[in-house]
Protein backbone atom coordinates (compact mmCIF):
# COMPACT_ATOMS: atom_id res chain seq x y z
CA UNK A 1 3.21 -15.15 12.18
CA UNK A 2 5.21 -14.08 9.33
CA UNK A 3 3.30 -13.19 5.93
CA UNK A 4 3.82 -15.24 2.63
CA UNK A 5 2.41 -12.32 0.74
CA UNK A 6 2.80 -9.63 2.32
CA UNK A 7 6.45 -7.53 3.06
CA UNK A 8 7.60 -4.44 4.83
CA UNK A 9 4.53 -3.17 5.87
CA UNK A 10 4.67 0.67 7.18
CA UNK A 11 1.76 2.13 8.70
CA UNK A 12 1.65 5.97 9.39
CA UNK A 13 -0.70 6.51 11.80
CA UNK A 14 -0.83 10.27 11.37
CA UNK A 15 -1.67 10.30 8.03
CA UNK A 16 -3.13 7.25 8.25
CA UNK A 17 -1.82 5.44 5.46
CA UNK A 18 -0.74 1.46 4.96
CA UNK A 19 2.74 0.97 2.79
CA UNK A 20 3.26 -2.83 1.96
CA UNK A 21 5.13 -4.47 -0.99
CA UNK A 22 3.81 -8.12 -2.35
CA UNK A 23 6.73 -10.50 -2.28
CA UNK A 24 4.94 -11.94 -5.44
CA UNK A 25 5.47 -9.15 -7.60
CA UNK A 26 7.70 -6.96 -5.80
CA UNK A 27 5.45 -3.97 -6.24
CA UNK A 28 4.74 -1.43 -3.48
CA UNK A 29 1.52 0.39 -2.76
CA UNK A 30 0.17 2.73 -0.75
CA UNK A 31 -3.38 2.60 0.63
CA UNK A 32 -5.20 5.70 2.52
CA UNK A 33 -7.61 6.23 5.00
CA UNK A 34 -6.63 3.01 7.00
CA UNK A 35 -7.48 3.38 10.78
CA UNK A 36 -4.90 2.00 13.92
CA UNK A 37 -7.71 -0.61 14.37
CA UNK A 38 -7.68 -1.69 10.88
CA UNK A 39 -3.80 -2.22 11.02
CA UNK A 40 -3.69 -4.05 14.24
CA UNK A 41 -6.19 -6.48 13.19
CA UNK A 42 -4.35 -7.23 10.31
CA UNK A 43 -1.21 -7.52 12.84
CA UNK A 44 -2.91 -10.34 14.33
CA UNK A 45 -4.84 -11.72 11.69
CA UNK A 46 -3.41 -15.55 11.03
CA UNK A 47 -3.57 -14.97 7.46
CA UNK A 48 -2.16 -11.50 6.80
CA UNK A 49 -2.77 -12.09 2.99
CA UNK A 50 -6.51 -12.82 3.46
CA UNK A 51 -7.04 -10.01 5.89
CA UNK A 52 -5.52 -7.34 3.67
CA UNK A 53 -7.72 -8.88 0.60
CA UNK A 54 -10.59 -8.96 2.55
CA UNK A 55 -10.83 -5.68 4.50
CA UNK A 56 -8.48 -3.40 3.22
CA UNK A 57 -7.77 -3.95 -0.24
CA UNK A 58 -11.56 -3.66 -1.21
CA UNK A 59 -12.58 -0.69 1.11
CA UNK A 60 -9.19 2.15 0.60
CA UNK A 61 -7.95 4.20 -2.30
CA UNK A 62 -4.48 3.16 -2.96
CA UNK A 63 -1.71 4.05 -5.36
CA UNK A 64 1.25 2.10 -6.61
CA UNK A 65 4.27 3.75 -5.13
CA UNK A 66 6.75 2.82 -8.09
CA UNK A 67 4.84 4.36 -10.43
CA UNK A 68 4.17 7.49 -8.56
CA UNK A 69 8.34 7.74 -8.76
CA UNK A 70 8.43 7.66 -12.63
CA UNK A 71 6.06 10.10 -12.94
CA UNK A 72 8.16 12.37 -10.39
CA UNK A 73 11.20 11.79 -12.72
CA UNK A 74 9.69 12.45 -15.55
CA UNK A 75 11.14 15.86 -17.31
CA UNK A 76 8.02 19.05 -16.88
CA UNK A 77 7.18 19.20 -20.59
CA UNK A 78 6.21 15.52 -20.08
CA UNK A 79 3.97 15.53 -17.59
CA UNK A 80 2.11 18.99 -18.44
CA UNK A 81 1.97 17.24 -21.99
CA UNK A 82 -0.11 14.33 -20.46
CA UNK A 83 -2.43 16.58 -18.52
């Protein structure tokens, strides 16, 4: 069943990260550390929202991938200036 919060999720089983953008918001994040079990449950969990929120979301390190590609495009002097 389709997800009503949950879009274009990408799992990378080798480095064993969990891409997915909120169709709420529109933001992307990445979350680490996620096994192949943890993704297929969420695969066939009824309520993808409620799966994510209640066993990944709370248990992985994540970071928000549009963010992570300002602070790539930032000039040097910037970023070594925030440090």
């Amino acid at each position: 069943m389709p997800s009503t919060s949950l879009r274009d999720i990408v799992y990378d089983p080798v480095g064993r990260t969990f891409d997915v953008t909120f169709i709420a918001s529109g933001k992307r994040y990445r979350y680490f550390e996620v096994s192949e079990d943890e993704y297929a449950a969420l695969k066939r969990a009824f309520s993808k929202g409620s799966h994510f929120n209640r066993h990944i979301k709370p248990s992985h390190r994540f970071v928000r991938l549009d963010e992570e590609r300002r602070r790539a495009s930032r000039p040097i002097s910037a970023t070594v200036a925030n440090i």
